[in-house]
C-alpha atoms as a PDB file:
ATOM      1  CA  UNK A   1      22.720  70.827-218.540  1.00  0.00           C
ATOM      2  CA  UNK A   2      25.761  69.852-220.938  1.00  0.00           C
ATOM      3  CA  UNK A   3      25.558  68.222-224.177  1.00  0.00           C
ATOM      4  CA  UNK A   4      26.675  64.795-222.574  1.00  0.00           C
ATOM      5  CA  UNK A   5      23.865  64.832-220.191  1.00  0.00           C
ATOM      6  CA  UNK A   6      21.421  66.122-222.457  1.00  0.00           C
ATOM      7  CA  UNK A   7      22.346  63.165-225.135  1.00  0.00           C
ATOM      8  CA  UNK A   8      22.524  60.322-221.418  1.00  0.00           C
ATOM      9  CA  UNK A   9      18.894  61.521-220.429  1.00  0.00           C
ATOM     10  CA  UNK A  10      18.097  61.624-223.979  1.00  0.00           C
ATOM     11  CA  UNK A  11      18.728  58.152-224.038  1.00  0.00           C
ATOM     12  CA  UNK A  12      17.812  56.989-220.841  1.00  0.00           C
ATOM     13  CA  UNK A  13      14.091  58.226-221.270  1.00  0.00           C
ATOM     14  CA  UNK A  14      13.752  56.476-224.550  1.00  0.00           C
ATOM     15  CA  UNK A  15      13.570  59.903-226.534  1.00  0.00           C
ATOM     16  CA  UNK A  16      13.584  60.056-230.285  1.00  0.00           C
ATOM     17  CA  UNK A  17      14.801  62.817-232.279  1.00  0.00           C
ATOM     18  CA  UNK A  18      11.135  62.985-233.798  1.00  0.00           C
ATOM     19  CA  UNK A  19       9.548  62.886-230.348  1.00  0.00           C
ATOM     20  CA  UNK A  20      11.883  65.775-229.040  1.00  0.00           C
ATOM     21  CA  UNK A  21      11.220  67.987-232.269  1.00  0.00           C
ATOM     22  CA  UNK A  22       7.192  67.955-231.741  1.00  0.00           C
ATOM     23  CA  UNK A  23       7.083  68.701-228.170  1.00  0.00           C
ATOM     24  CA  UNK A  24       9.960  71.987-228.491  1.00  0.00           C
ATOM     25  CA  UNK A  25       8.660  73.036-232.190  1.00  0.00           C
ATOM     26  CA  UNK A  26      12.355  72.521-233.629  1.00  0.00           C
ATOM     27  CA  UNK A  27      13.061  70.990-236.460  1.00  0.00           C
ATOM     28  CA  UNK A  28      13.421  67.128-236.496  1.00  0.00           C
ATOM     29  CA  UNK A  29      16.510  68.064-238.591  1.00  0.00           C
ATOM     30  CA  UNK A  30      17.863  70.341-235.972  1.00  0.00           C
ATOM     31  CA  UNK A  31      17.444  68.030-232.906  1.00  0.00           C
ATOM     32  CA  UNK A  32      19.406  65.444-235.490  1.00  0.00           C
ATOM     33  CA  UNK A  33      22.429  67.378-236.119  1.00  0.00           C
ATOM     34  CA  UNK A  34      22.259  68.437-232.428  1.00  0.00           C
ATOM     35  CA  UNK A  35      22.575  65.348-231.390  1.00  0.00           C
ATOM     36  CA  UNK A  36      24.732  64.185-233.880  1.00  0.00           C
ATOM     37  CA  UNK A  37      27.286  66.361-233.095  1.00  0.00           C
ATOM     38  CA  UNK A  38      27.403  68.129-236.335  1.00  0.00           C
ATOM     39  CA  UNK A  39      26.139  71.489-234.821  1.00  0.00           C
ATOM     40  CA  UNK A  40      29.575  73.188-233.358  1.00  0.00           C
ATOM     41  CA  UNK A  41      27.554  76.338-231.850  1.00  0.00           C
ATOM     42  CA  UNK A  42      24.070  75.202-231.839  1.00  0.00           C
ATOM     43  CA  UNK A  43      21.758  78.763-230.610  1.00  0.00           C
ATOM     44  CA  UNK A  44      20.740  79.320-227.351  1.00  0.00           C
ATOM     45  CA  UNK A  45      17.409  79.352-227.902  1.00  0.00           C
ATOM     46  CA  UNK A  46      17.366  76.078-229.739  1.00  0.00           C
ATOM     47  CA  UNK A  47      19.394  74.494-226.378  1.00  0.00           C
ATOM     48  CA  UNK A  48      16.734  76.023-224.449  1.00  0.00           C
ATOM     49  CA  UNK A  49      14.353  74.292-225.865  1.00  0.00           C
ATOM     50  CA  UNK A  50      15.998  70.863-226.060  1.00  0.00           C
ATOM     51  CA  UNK A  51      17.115  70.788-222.166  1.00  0.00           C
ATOM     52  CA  UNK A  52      13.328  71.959-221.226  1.00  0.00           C
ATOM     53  CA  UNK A  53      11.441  69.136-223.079  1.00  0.00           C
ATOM     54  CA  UNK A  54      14.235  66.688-221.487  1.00  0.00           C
ATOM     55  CA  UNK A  55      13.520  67.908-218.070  1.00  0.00           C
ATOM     56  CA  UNK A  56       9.684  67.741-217.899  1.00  0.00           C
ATOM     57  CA  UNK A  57       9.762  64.527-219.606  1.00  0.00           C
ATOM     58  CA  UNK A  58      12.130  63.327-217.193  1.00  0.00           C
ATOM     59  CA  UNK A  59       9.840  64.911-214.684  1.00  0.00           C
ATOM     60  CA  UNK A  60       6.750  62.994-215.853  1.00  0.00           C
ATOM     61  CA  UNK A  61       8.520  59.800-215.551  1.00  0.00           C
ATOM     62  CA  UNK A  62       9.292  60.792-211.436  1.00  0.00           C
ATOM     63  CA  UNK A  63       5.605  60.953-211.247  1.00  0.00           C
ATOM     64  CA  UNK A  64       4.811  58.130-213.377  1.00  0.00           C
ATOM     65  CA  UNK A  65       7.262  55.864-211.188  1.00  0.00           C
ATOM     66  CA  UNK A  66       5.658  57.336-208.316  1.00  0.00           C
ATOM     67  CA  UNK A  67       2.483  55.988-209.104  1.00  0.00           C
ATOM     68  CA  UNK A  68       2.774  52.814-210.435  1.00  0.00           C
ATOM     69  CA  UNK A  69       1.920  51.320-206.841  1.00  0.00           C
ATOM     70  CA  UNK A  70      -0.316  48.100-206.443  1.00  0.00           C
ATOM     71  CA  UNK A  71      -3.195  49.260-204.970  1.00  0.00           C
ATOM     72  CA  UNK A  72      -4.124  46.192-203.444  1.00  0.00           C
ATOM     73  CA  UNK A  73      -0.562  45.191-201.673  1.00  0.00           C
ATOM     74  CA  UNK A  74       0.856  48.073-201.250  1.00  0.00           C
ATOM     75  CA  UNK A  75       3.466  47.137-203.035  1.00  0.00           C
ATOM     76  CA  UNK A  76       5.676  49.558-205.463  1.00  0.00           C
ATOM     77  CA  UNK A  77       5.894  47.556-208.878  1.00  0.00           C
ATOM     78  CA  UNK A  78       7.997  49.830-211.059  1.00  0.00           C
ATOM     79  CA  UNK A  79       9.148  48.770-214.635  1.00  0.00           C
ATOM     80  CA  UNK A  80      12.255  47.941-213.909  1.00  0.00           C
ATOM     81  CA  UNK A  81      11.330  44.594-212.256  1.00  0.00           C
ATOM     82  CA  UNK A  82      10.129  43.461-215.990  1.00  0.00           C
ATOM     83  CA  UNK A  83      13.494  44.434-217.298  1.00  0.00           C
ATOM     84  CA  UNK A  84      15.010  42.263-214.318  1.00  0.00           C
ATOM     85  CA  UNK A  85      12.869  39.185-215.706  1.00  0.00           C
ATOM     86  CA  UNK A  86      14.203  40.011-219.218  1.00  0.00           C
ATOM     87  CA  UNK A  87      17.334  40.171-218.646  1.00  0.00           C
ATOM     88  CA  UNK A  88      17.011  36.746-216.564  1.00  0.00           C
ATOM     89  CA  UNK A  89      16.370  34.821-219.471  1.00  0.00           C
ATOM     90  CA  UNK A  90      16.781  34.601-223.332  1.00  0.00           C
ATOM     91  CA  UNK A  91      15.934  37.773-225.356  1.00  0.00           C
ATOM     92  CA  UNK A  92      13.750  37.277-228.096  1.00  0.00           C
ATOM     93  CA  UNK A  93      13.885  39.360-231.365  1.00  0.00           C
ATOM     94  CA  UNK A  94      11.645  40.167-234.125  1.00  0.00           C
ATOM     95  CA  UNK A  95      12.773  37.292-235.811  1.00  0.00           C
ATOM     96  CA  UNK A  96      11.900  34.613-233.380  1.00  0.00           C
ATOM     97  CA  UNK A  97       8.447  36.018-233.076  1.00  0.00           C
ATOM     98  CA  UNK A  98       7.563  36.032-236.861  1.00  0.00           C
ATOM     99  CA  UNK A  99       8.803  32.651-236.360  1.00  0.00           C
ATOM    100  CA  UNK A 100       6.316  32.106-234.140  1.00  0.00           C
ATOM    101  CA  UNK A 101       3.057  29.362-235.425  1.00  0.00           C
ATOM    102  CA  UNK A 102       0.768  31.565-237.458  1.00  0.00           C
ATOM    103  CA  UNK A 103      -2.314  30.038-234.481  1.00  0.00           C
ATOM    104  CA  UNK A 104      -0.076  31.608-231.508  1.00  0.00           C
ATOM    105  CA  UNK A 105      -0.901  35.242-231.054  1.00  0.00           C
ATOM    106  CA  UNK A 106       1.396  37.002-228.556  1.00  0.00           C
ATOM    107  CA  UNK A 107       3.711  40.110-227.301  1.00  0.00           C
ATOM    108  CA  UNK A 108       7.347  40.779-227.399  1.00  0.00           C
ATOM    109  CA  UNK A 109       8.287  42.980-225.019  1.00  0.00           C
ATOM    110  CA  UNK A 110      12.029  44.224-223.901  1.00  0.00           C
ATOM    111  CA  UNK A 111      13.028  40.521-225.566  1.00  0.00           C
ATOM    112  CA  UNK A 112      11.052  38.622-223.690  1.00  0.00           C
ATOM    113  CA  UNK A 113       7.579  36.727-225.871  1.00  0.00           C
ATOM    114  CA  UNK A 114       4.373  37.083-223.509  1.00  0.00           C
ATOM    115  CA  UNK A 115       1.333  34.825-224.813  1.00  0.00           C
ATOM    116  CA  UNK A 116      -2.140  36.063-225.518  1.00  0.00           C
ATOM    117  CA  UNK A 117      -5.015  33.937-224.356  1.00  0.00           C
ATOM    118  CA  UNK A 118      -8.349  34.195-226.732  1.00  0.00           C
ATOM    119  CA  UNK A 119     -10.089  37.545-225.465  1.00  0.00           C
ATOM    120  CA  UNK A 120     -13.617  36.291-223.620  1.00  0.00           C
ATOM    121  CA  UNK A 121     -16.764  37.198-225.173  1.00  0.00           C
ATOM    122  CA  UNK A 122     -17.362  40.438-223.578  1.00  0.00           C
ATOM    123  CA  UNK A 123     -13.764  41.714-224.297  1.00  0.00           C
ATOM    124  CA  UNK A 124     -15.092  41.539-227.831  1.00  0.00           C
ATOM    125  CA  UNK A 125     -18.032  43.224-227.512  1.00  0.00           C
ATOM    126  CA  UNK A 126     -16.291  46.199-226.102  1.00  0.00           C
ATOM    127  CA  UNK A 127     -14.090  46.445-228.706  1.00  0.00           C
ATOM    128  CA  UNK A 128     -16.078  46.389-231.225  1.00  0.00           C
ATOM    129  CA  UNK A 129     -18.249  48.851-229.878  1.00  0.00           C
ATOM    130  CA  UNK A 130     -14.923  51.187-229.068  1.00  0.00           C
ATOM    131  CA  UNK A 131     -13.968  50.824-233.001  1.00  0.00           C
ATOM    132  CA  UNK A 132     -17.228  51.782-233.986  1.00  0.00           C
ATOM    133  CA  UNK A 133     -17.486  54.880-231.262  1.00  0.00           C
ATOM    134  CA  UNK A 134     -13.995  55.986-232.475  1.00  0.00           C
ATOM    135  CA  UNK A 135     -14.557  55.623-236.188  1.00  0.00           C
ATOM    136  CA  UNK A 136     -17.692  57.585-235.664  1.00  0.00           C
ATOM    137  CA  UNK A 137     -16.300  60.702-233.934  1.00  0.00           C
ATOM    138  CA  UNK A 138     -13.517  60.878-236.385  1.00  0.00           C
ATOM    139  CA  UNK A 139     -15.590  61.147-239.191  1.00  0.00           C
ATOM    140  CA  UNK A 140     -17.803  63.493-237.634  1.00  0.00           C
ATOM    141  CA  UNK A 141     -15.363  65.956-236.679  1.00  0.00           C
ATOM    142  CA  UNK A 142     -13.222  65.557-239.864  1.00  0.00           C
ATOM    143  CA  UNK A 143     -10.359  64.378-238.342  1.00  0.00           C
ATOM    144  CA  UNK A 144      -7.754  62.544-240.480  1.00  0.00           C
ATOM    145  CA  UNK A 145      -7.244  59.907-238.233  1.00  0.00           C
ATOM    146  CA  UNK A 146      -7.185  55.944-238.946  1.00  0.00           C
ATOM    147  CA  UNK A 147      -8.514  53.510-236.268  1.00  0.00           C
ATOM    148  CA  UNK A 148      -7.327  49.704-236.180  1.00  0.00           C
ATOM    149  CA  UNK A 149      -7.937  47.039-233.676  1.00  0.00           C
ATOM    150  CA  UNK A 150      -6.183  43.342-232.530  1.00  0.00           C
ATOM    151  CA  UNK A 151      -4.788  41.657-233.575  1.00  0.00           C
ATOM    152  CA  UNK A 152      -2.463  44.877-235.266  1.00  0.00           C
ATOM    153  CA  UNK A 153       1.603  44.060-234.729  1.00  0.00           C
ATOM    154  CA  UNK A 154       2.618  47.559-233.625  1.00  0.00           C
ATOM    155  CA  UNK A 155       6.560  48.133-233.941  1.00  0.00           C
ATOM    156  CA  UNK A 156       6.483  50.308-230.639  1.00  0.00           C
ATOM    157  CA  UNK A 157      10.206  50.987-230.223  1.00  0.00           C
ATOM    158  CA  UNK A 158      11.508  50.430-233.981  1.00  0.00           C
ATOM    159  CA  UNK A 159      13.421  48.124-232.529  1.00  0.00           C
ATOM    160  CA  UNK A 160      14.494  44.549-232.488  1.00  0.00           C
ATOM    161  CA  UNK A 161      12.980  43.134-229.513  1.00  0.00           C
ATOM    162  CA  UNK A 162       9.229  44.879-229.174  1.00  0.00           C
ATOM    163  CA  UNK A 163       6.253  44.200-230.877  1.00  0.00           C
ATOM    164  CA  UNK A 164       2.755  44.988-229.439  1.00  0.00           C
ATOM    165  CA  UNK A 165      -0.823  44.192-229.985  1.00  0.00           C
ATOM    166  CA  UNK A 166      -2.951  47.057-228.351  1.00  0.00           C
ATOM    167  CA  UNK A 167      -6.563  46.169-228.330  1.00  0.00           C
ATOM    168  CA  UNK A 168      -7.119  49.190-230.413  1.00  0.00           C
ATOM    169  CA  UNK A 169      -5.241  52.129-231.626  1.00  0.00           C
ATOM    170  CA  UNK A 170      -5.292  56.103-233.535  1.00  0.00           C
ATOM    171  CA  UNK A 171      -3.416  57.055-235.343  1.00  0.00           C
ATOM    172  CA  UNK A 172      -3.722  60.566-236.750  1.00  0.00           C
ATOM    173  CA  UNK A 173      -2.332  62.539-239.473  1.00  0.00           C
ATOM    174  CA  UNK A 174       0.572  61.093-242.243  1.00  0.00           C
ATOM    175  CA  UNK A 175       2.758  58.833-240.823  1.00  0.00           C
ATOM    176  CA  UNK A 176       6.684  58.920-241.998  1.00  0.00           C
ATOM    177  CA  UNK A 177       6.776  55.350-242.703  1.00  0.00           C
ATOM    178  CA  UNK A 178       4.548  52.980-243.822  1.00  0.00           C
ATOM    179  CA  UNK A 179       4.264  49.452-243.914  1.00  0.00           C
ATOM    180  CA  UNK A 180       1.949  46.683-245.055  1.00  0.00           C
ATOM    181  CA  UNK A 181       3.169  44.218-242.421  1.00  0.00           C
ATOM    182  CA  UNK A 182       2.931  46.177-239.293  1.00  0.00           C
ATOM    183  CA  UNK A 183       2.241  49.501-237.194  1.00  0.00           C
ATOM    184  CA  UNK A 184       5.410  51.359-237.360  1.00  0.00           C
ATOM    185  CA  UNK A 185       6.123  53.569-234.210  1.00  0.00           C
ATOM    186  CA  UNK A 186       3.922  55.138-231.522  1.00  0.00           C
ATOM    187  CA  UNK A 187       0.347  55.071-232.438  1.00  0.00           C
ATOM    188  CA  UNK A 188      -1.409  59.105-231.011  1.00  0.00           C
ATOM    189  CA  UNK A 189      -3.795  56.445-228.843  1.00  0.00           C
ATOM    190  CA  UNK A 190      -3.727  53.157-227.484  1.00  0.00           C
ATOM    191  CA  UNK A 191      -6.706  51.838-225.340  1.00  0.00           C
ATOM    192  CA  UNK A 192      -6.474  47.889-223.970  1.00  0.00           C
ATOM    193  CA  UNK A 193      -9.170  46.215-222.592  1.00  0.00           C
ATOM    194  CA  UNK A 194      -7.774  44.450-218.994  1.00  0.00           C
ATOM    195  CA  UNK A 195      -8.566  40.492-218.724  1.00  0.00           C
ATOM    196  CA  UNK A 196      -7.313  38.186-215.799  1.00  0.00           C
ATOM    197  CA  UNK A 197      -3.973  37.441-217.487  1.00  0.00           C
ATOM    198  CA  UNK A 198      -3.132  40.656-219.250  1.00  0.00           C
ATOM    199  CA  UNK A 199      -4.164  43.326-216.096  1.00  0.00           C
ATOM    200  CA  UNK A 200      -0.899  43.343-214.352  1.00  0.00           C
ATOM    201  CA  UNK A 201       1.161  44.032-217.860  1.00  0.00           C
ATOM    202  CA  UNK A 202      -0.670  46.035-219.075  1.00  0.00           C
ATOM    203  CA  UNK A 203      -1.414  48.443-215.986  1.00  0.00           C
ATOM    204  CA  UNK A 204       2.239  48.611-215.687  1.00  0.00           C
ATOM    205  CA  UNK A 205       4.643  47.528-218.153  1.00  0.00           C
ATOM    206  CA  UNK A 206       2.725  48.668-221.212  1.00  0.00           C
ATOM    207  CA  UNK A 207       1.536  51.968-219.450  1.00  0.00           C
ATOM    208  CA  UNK A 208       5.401  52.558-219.176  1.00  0.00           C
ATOM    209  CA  UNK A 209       6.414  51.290-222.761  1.00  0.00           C
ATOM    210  CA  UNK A 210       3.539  53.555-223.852  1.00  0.00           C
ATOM    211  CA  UNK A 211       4.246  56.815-222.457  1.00  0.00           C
ATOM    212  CA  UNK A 212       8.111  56.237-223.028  1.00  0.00           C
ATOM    213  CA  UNK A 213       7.862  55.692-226.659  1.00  0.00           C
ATOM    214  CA  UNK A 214       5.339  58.436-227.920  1.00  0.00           C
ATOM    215  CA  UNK A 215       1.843  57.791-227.393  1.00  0.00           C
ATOM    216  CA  UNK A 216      -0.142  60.264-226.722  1.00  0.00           C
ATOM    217  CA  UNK A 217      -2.950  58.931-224.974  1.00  0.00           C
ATOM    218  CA  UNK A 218      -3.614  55.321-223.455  1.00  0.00           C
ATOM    219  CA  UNK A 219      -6.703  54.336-222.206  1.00  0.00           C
ATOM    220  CA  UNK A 220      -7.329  51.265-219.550  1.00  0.00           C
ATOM    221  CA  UNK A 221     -10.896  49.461-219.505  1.00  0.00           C
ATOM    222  CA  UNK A 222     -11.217  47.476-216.872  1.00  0.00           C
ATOM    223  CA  UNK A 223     -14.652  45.560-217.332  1.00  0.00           C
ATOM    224  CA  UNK A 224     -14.180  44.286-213.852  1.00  0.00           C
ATOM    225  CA  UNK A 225     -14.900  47.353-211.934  1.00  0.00           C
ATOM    226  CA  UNK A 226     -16.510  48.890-214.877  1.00  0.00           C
ATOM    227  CA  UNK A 227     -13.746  51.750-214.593  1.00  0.00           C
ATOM    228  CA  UNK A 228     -11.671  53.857-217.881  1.00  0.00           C
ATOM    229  CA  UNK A 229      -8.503  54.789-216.497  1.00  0.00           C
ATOM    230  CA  UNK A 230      -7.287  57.871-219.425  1.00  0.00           C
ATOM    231  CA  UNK A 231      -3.606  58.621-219.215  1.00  0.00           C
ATOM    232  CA  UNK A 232      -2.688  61.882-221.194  1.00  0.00           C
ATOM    233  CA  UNK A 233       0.854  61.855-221.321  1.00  0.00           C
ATOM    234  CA  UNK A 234       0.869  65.573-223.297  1.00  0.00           C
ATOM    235  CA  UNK A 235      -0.765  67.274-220.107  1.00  0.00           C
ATOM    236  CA  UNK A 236       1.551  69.863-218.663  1.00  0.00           C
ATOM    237  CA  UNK A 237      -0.189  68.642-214.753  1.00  0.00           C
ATOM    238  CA  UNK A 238      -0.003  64.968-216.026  1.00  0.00           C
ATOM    239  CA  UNK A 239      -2.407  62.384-213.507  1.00  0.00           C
ATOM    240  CA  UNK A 240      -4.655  59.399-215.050  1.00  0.00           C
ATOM    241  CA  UNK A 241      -8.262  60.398-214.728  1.00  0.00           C
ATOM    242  CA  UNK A 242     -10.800  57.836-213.982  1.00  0.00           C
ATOM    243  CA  UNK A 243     -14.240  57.543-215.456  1.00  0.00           C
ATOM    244  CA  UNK A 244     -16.903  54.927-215.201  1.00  0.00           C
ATOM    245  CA  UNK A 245     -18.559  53.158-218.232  1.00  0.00           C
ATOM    246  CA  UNK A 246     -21.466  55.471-217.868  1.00  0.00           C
ATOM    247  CA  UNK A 247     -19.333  58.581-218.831  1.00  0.00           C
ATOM    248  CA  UNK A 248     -18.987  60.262-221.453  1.00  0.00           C
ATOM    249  CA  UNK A 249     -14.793  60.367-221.664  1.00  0.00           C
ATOM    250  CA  UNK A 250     -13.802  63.528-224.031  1.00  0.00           C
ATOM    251  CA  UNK A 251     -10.697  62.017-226.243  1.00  0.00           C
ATOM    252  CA  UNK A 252      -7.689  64.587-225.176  1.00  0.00           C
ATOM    253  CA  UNK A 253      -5.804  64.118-228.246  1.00  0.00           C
ATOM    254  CA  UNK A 254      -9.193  66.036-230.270  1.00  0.00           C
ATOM    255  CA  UNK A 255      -8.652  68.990-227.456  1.00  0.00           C
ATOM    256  CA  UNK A 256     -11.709  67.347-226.068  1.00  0.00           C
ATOM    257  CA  UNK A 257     -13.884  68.162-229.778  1.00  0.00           C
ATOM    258  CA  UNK A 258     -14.685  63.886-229.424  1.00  0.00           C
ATOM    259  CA  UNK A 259     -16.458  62.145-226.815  1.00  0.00           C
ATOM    260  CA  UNK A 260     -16.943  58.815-226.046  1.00  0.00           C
ATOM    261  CA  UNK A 261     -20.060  58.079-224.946  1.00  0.00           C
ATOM    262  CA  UNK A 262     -19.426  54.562-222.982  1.00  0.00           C
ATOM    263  CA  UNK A 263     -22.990  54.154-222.013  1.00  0.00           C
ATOM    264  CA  UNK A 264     -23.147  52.895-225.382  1.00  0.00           C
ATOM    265  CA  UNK A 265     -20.721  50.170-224.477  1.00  0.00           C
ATOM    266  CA  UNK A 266     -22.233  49.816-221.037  1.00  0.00           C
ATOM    267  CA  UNK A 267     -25.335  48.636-222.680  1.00  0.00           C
ATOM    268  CA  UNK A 268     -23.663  45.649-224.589  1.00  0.00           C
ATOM    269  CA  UNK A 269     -21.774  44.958-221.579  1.00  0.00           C
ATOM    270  CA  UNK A 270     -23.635  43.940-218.253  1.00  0.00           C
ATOM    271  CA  UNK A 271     -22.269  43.708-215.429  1.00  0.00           C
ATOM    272  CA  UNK A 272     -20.725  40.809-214.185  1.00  0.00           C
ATOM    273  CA  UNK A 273     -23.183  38.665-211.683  1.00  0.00           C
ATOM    274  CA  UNK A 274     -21.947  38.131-208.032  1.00  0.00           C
ATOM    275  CA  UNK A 275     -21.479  34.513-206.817  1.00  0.00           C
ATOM    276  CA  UNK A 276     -24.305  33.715-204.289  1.00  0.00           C
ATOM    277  CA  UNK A 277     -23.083  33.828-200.948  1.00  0.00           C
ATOM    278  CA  UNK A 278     -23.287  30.284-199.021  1.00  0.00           C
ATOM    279  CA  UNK A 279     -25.738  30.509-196.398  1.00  0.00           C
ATOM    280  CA  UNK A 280     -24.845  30.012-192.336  1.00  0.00           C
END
């Protein structure tokens, strides 16, 4: 692969500098000047490493594409039908959504502002109980990692037209930038909680702004069909596994040291009641 189609794919799959220097063990610094241009014999083995984390992540993205299919229809809905819609209409920036009301809570996404209903009663209960799980295994294990939920502006892409509200989020570690206002960059863990007006988005856009900017891990709940959907975008064989909400789900990002135990959520959650079936 040449440096030109190294620095296109680079680009086309969303990669950072940063993101390309944890997954090859180079220095951020290194991939930088790389790609900058400043390196005029850059060492084989350092190439090496660059064109192999550009090919598996281009990889994962074939399989990712390959299995964002509707379920129900039968129908492929692949990201690139939500950048159709944005580009069909006015992109938004970070400055028309802080000048959004202060009572309207909602997404920008690719430029284009999505609005968040209230979350139901049960949506809260399972976050709450998720923060609490999370907080709890952390601290347990040692782990320096910091656990925030909605609403939480995350600045997914750094840049001017995407700002997300995961239901809740880890972040582990220091972070190189820090800021009072907002979540800056890719969080190591995102979970959302699906409701009737979020599920499509967030099974399919999100799951692809996700794993194309950095995170780590993003979890689904689905309090519907009682299912956790656990994408681990790190995993050399990368496929979501599914657990139900009487699992206990390890956390992939603690090399499977925390577990969830979502009994523990099952119990504040029951399950929703069936409509009565009108007689003959």
């Amino acid at each position: 692969m040449t440096f030109e189609e190294m620095k296109r794919k680079k680009e086309e799959l969303g990669l950072t500098s940063e993101m390309i220097a944890r997954a090859s063990g180079i220095p951020v610094s290194t991939v930088q000047k790389f790609f900058g241009g400043f390196t005029r014999a850059p060492r084989k083995l350092t190439l090496t490493a660059i064109e192999e984390v550009i090919v598996r992540e281009d990889a994962k993205r074939q399989r990712l594409m390959e299995q964002l299919r509707d379920r129900d229809t039968g129908m492929v809905c692949e990201p690139s039908a939500f950048a159709a819609q944005a580009q069909r209409e006015k992109k938004y920036t970070l400055e028309d959504y802080y000048a959004l009301p202060e009572d309207v809570r909602a997404e920008l996404i690719d430029g284009v502002i999505y609005n968040m209903t209230a979350p139901s009663v049960n949506h809260q209960r399972i976050l709450g109980e998720l923060y609490l799980l999370f907080r709890e295994c952390a601290d347990r294990h040692g782990m320096p990692c910091e656990v925030l939920f909605a609403p939480c502006d995350v600045h997914l892409d750094r840049d001017p037209y995407t700002m997300v509200q995961p239901d809740l989020l880890v972040s582990c570690g220091e972070k190189d930038e820090e800021s009072e206002q907002r979540y800056e960059g890719a969080p190591d863990l995102t979970v959302e909680i699906l409701s009737p007006s979020t599920r499509s988005k967030d099974q399919l856009l999100k799951l692809y702004k996700y794993q194309n900017a950095g995170v780590r891990e993003y979890w689904i709940v689905d309090p519907k069909f009682r299912i956790v959907t656990v994408h681990y975008f790190e995993s050399e064989d990368y496929a979501p596994k599914r657990y139900t909400f009487e699992d206990k789900i390890p956390v992939e990002i603690s090399g499977g040291t925390c577990e969830i135990d979502f009994s523990r959520v099952s119990r504040r959650v029951p399950p929703a009641k069936q409509k009565p079936q009108n007689r003959q």
